[in-house]
Protein backbone atom coordinates (compact mmCIF):
# COMPACT_ATOMS: atom_id res chain seq x y z
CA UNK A 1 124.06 -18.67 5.96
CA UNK A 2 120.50 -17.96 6.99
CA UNK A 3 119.90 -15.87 9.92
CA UNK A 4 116.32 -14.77 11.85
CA UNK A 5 118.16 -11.78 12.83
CA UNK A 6 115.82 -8.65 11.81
CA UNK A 7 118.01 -6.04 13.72
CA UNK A 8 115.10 -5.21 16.42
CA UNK A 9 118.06 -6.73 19.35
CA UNK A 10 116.35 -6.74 22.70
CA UNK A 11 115.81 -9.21 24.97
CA UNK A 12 112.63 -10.00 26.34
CA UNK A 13 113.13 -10.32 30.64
CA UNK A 14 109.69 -12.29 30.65
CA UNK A 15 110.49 -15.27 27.73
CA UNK A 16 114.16 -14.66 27.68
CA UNK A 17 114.22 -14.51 23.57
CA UNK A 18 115.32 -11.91 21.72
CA UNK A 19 112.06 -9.53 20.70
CA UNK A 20 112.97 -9.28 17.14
CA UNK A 21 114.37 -13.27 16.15
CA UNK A 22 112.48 -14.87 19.00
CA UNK A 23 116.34 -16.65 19.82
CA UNK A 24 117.74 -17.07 23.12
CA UNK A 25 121.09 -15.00 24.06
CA UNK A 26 122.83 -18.51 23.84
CA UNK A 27 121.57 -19.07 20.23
CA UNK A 28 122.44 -15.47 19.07
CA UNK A 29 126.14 -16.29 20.61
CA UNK A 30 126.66 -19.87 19.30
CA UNK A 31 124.47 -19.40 15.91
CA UNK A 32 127.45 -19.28 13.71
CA UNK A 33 128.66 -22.40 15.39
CA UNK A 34 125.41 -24.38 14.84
CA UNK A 35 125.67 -27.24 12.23
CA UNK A 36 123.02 -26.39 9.29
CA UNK A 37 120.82 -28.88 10.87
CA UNK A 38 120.46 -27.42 14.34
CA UNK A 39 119.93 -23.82 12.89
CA UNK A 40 117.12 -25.44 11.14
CA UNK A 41 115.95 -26.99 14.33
CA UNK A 42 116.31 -23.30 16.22
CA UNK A 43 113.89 -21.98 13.00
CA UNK A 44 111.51 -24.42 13.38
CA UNK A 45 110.78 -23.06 16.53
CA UNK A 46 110.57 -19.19 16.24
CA UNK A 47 107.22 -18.98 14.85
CA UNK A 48 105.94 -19.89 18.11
CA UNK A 49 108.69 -18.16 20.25
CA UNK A 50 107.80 -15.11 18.39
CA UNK A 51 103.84 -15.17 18.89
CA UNK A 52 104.34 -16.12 23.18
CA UNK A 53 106.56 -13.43 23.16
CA UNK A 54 103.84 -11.09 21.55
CA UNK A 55 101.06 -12.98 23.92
CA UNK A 56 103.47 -11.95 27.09
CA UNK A 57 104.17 -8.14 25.97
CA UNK A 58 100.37 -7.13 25.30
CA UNK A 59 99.25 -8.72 28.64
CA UNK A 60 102.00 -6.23 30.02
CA UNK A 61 100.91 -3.46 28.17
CA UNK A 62 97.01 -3.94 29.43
CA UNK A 63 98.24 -4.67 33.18
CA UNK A 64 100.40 -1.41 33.58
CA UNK A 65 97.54 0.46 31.46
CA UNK A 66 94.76 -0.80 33.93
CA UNK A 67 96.90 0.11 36.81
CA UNK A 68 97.35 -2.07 39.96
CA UNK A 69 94.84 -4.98 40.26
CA UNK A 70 92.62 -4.58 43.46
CA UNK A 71 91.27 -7.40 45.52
CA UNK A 72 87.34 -7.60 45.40
């Protein structure tokens, strides 16, 4: 059975996917449950799960690094 898993578990507060499969806690749960069909589906959409997720965690990373914003 194909899995995204890559063993990097932690879930992302911001998206709500998993950091290293880009699934949802729901998926991970029910993924041996899912017909062959809807695991395709879920694959289908990590690609671009994966990349937001990125997108979100480097905006974090330059907002704490900046510091607070200040009005002008």
């Amino acid at each position: 059975m194909q899995t995204p898993c890559v063993h990097v578990c932690s879930l992302v507060s911001a998206t709500g996917f998993c950091a290293g499969c880009g699934r949802t806690l729901q998926e991970i749960g029910s993924w041996m449950s899912y017909s062959d069909t809807e695991r395709r589906r879920i694959m289908a959409l990590l690609p671009a799960r994966l990349a937001g997720a990125a997108a979100v965690s480097n905006h974090m990373k330059t907002s704490l690094a900046s510091g607070p914003e200040r009005p002008l």
